[in-house]
PDB file of N, CA and C in Angstrom:
ATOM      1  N   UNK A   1       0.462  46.144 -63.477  1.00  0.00           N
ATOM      2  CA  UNK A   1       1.881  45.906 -63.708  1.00  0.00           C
ATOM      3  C   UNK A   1       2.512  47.098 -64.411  1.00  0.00           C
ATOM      4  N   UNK A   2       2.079  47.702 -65.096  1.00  0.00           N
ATOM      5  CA  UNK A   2       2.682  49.090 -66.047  1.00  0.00           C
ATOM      6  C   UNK A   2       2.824  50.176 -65.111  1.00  0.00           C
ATOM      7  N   UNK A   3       1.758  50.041 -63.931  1.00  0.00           N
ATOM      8  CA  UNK A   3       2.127  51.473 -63.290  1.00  0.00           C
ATOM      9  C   UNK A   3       3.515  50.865 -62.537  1.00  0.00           C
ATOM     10  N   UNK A   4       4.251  49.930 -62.516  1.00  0.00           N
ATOM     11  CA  UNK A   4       5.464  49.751 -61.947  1.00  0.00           C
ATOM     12  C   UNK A   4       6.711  50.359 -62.892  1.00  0.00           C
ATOM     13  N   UNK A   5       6.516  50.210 -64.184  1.00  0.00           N
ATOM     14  CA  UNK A   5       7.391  51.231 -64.967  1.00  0.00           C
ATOM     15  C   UNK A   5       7.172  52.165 -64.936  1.00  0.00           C
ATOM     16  N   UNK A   6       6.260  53.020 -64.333  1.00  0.00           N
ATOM     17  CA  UNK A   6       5.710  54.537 -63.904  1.00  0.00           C
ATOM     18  C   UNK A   6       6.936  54.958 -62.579  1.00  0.00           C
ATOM     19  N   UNK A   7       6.745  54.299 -62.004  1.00  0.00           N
ATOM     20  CA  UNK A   7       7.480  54.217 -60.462  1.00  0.00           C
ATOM     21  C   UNK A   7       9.023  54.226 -60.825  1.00  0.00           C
ATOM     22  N   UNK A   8       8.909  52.919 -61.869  1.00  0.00           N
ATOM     23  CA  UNK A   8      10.068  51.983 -61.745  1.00  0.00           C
ATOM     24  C   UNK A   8      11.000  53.598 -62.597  1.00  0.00           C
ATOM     25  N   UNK A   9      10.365  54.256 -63.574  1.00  0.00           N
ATOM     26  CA  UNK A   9      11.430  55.126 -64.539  1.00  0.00           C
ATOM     27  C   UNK A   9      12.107  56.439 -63.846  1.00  0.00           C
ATOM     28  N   UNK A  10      10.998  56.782 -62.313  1.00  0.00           N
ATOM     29  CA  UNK A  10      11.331  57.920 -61.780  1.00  0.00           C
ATOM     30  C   UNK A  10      12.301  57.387 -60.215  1.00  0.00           C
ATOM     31  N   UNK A  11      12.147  56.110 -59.907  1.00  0.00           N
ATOM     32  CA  UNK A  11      13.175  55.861 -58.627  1.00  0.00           C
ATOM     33  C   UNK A  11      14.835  54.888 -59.156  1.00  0.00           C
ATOM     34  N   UNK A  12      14.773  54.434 -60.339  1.00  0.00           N
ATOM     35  CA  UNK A  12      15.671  54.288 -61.162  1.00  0.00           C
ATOM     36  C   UNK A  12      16.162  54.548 -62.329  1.00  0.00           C
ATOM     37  N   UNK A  13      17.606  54.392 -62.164  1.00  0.00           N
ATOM     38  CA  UNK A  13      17.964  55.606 -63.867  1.00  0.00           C
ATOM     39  C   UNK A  13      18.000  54.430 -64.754  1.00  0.00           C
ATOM     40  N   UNK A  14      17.504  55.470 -66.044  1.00  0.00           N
ATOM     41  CA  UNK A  14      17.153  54.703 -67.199  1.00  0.00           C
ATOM     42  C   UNK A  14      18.436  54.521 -67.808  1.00  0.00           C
ATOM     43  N   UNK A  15      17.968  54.052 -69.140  1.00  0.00           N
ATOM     44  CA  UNK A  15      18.921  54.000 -70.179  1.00  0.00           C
ATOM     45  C   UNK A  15      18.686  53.967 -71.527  1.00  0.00           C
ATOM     46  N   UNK A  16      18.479  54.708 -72.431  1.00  0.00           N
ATOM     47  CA  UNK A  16      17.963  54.315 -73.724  1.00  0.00           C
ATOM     48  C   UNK A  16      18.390  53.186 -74.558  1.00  0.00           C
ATOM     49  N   UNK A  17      17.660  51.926 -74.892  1.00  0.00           N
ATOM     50  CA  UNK A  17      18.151  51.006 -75.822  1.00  0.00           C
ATOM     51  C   UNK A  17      17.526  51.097 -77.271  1.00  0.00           C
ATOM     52  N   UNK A  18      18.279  50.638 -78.485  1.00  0.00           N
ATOM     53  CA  UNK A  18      17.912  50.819 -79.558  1.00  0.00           C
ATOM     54  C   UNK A  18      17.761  49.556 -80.064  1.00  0.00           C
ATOM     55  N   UNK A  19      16.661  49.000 -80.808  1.00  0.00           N
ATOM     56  CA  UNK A  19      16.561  47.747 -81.156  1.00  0.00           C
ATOM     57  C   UNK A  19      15.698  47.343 -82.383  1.00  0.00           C
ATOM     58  N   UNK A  20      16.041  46.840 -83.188  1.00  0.00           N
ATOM     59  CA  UNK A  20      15.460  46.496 -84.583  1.00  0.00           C
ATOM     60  C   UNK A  20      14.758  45.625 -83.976  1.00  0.00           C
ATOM     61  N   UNK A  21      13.138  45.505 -84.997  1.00  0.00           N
ATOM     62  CA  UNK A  21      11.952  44.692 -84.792  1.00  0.00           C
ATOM     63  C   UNK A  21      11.225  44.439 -86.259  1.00  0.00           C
ATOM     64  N   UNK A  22      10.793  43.238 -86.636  1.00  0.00           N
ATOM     65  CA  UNK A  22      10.141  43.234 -87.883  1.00  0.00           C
ATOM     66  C   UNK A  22       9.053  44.383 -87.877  1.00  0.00           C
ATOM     67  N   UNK A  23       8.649  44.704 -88.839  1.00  0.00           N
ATOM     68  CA  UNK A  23       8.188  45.831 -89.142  1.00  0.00           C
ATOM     69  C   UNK A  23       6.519  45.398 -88.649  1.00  0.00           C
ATOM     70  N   UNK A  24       5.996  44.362 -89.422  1.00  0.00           N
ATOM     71  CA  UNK A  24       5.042  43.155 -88.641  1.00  0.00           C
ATOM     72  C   UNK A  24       4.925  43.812 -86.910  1.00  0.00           C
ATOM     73  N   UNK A  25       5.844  43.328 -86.445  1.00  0.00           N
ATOM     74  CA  UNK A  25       5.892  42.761 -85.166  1.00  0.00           C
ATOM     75  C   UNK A  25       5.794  44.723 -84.173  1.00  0.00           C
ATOM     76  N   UNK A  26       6.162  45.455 -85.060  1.00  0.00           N
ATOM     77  CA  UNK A  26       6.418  46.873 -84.199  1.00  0.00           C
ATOM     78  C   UNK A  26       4.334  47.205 -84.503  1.00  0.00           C
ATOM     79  N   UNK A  27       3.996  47.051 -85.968  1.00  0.00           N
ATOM     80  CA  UNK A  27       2.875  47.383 -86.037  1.00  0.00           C
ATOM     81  C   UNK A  27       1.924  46.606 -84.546  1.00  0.00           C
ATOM     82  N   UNK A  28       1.807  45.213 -84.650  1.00  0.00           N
ATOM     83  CA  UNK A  28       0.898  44.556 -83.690  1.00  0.00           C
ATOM     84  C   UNK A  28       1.299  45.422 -82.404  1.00  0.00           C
ATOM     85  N   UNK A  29       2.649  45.603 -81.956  1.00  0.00           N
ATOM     86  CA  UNK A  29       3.063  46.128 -80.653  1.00  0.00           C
ATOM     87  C   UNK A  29       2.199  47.171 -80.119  1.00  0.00           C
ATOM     88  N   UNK A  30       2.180  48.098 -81.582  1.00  0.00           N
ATOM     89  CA  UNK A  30       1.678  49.280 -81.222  1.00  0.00           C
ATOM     90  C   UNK A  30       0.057  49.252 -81.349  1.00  0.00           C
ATOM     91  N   UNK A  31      -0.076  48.161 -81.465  1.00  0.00           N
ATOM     92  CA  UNK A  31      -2.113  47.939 -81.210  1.00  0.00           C
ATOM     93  C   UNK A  31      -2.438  47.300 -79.759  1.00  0.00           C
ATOM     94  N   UNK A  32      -1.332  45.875 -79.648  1.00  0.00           N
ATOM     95  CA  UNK A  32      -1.478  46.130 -78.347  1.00  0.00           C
ATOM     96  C   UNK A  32      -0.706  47.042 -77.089  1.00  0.00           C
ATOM     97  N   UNK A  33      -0.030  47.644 -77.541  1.00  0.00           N
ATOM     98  CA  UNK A  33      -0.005  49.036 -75.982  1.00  0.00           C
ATOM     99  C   UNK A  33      -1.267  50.095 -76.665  1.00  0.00           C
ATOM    100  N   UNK A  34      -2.144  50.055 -77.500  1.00  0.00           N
ATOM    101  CA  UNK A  34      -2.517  51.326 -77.739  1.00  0.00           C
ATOM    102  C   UNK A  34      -3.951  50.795 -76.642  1.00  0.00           C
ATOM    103  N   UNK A  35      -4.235  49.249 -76.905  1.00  0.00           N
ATOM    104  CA  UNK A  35      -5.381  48.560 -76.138  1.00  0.00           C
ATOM    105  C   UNK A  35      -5.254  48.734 -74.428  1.00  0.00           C
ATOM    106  N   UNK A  36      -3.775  48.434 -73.963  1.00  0.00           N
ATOM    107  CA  UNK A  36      -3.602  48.294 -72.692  1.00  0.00           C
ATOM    108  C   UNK A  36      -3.658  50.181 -72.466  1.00  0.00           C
ATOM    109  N   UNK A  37      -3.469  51.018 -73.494  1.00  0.00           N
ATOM    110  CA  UNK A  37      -3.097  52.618 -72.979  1.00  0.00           C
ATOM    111  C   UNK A  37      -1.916  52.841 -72.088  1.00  0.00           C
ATOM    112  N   UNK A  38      -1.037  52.289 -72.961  1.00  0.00           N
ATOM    113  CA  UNK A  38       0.491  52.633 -72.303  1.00  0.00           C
ATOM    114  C   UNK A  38       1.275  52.284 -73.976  1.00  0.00           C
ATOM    115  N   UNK A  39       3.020  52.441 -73.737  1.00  0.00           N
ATOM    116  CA  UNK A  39       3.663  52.588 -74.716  1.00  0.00           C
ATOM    117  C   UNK A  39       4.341  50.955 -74.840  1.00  0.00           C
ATOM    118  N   UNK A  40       5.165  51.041 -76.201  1.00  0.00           N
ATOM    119  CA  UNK A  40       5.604  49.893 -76.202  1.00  0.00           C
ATOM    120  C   UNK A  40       7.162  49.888 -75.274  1.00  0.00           C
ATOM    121  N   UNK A  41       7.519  50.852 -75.170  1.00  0.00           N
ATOM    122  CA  UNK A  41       8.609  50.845 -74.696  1.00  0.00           C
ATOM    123  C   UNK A  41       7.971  49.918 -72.902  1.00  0.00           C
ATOM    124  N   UNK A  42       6.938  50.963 -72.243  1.00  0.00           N
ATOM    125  CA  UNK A  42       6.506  49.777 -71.074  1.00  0.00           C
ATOM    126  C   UNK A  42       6.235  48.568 -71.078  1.00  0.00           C
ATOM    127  N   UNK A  43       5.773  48.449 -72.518  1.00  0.00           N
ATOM    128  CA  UNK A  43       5.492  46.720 -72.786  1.00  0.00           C
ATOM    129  C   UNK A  43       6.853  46.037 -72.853  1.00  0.00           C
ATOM    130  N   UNK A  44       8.034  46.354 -73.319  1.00  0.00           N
ATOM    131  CA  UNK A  44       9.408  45.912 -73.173  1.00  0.00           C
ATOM    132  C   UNK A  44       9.753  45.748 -71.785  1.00  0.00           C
ATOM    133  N   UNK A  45       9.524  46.505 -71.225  1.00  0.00           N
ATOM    134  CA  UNK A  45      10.408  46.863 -69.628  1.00  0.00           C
ATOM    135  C   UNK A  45       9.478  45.606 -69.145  1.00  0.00           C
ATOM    136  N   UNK A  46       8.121  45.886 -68.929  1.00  0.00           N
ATOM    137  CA  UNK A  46       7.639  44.541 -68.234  1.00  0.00           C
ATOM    138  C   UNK A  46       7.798  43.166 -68.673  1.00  0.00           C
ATOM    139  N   UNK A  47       8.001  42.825 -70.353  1.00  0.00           N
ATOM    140  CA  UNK A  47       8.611  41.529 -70.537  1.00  0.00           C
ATOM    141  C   UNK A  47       9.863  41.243 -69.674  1.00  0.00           C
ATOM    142  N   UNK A  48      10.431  42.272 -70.444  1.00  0.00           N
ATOM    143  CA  UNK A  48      11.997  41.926 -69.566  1.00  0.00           C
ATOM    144  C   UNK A  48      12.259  42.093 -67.832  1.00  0.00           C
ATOM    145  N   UNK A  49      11.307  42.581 -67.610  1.00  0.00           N
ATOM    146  CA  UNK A  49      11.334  42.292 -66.094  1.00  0.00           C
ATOM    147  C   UNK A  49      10.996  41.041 -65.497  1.00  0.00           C
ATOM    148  N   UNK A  50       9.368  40.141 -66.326  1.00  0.00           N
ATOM    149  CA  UNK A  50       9.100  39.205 -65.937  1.00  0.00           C
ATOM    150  C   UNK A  50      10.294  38.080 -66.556  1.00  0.00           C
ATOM    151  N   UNK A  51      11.045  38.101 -67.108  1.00  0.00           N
ATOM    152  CA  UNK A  51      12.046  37.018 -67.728  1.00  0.00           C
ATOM    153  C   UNK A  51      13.460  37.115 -66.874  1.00  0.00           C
ATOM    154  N   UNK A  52      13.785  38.689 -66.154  1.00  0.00           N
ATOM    155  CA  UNK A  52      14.375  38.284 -65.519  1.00  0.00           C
ATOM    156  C   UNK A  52      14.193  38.384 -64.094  1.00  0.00           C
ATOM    157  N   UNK A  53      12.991  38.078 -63.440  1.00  0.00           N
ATOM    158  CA  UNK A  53      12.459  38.024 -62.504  1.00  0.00           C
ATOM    159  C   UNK A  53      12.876  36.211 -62.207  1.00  0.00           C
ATOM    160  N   UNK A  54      12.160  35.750 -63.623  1.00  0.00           N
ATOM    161  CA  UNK A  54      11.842  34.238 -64.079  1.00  0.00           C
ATOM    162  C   UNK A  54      13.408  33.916 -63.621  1.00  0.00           C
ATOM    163  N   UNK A  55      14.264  34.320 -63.943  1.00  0.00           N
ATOM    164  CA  UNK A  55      15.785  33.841 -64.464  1.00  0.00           C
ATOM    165  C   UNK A  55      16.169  34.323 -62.965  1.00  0.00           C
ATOM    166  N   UNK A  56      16.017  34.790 -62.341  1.00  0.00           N
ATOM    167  CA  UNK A  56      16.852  34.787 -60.585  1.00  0.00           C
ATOM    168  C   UNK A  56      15.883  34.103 -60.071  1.00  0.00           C
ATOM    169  N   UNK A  57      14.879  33.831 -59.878  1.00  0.00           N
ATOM    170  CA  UNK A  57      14.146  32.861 -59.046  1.00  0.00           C
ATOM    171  C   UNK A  57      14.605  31.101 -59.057  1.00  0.00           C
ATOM    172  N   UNK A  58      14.692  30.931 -60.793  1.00  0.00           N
ATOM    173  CA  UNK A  58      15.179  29.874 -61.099  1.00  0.00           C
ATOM    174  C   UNK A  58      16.456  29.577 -60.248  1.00  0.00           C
ATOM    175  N   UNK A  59      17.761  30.448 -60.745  1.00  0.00           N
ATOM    176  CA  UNK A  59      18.769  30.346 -59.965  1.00  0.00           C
ATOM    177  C   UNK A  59      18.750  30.530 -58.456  1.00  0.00           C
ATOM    178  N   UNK A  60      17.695  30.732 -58.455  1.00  0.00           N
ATOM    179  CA  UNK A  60      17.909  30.518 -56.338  1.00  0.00           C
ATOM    180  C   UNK A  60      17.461  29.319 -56.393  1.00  0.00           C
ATOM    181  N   UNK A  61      16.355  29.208 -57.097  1.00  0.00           N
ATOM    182  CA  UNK A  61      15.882  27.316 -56.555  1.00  0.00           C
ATOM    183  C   UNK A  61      16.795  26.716 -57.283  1.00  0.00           C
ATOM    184  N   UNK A  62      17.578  26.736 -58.224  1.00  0.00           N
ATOM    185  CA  UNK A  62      18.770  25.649 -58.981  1.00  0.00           C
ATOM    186  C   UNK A  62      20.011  25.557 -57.125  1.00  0.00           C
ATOM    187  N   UNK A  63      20.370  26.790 -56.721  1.00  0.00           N
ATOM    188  CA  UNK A  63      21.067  27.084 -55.776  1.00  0.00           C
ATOM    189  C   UNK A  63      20.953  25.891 -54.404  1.00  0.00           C
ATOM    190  N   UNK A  64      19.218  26.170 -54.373  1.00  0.00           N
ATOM    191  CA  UNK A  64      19.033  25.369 -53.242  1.00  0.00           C
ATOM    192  C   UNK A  64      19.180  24.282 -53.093  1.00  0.00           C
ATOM    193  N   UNK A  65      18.852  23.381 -54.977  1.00  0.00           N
ATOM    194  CA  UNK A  65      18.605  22.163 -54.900  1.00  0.00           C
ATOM    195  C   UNK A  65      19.880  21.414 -54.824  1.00  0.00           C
ATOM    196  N   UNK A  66      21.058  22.103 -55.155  1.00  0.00           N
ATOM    197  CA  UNK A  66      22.362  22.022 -55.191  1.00  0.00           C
ATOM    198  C   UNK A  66      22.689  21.601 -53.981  1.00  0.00           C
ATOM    199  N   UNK A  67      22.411  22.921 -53.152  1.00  0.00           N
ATOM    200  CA  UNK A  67      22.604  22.432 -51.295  1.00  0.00           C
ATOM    201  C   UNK A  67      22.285  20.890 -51.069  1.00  0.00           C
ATOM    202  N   UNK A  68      20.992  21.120 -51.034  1.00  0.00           N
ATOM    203  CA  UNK A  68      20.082  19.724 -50.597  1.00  0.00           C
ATOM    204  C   UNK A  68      20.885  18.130 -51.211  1.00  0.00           C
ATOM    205  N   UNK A  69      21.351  18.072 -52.583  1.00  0.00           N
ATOM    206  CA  UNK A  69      22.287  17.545 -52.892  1.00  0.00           C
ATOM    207  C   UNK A  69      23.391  16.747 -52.254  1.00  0.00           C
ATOM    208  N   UNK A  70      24.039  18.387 -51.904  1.00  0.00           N
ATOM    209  CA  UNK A  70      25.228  18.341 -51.252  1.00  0.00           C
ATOM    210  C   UNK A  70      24.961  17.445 -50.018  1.00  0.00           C
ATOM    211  N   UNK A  71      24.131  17.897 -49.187  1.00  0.00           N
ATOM    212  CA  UNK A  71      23.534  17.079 -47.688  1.00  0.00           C
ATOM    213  C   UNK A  71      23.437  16.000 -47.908  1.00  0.00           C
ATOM    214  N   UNK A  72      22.953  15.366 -49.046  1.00  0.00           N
ATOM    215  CA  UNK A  72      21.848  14.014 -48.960  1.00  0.00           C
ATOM    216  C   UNK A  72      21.081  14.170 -48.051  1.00  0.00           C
ATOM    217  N   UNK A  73      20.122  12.818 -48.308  1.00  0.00           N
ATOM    218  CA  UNK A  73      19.072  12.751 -47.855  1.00  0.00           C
ATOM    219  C   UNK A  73      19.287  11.126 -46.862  1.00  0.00           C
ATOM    220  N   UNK A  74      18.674  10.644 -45.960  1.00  0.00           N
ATOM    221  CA  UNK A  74      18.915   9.987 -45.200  1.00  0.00           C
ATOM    222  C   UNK A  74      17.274   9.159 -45.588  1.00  0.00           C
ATOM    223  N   UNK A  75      17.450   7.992 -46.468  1.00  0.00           N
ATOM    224  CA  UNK A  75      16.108   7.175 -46.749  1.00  0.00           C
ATOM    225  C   UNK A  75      15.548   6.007 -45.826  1.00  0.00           C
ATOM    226  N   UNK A  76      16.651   5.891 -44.685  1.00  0.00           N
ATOM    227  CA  UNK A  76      15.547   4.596 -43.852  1.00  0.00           C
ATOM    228  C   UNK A  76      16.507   3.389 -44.175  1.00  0.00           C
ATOM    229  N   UNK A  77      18.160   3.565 -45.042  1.00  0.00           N
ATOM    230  CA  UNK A  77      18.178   2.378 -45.043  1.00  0.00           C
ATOM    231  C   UNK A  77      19.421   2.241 -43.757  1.00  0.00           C
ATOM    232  N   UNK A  78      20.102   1.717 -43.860  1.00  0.00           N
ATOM    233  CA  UNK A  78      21.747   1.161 -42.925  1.00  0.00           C
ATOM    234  C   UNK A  78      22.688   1.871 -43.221  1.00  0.00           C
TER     235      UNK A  78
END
C-alpha cells in the first residue's frame, strides 16, 4: 500500500498540510513508520486515503439503496 504514495506523489500534485499532534502520538508514529520503513507523512496519506475511499463507497451504496427504495419492491401480495 505505501508504494501507492510513491506513485501516488509523482502522478499527482501535492500539497503541504500542517497539523498539530500530541507529542505522545508523533513519537509512536515515528516508531511505527520507522518499522514499516517509510515516513509518517505516507502513513497519513494512506489513512486518509482508506477513510476516504471508505466514505465514497458508502455513498454509492447509501445512493443505490435510495434507488431501490424509490422502486419498491413487489412481495407476492395484491
Amino acid at each position: 500500500m505505501l508504494h501507492v504514495f510513491t506513485c501516488y506523489a509523482d502522478v499527482v500534485p501535492t500539497q503541504n498540510l500542517t497539523i498539530k499532534l500530541p507529542v505522545e502520538t508523533v513519537r509512536k508514529a515515528k516508531v511505527v513508520a520507522a518499522e514499516r520503513g517509510t515516513s509518517i507523512s505516507a502513513l497519513v496519506v494512506e489513512k486518509i486515503d482508506e477513510l476516504v475511499g471508505e466514505d465514497a463507497e458508502y455513498q454509492a451504496a447509501r445512493r443505490r439503496a435510495l434507488e431501490w427504495l424509490k422502486q419498491g419492491w413487489h412481495l407476492g401480495g395484491r
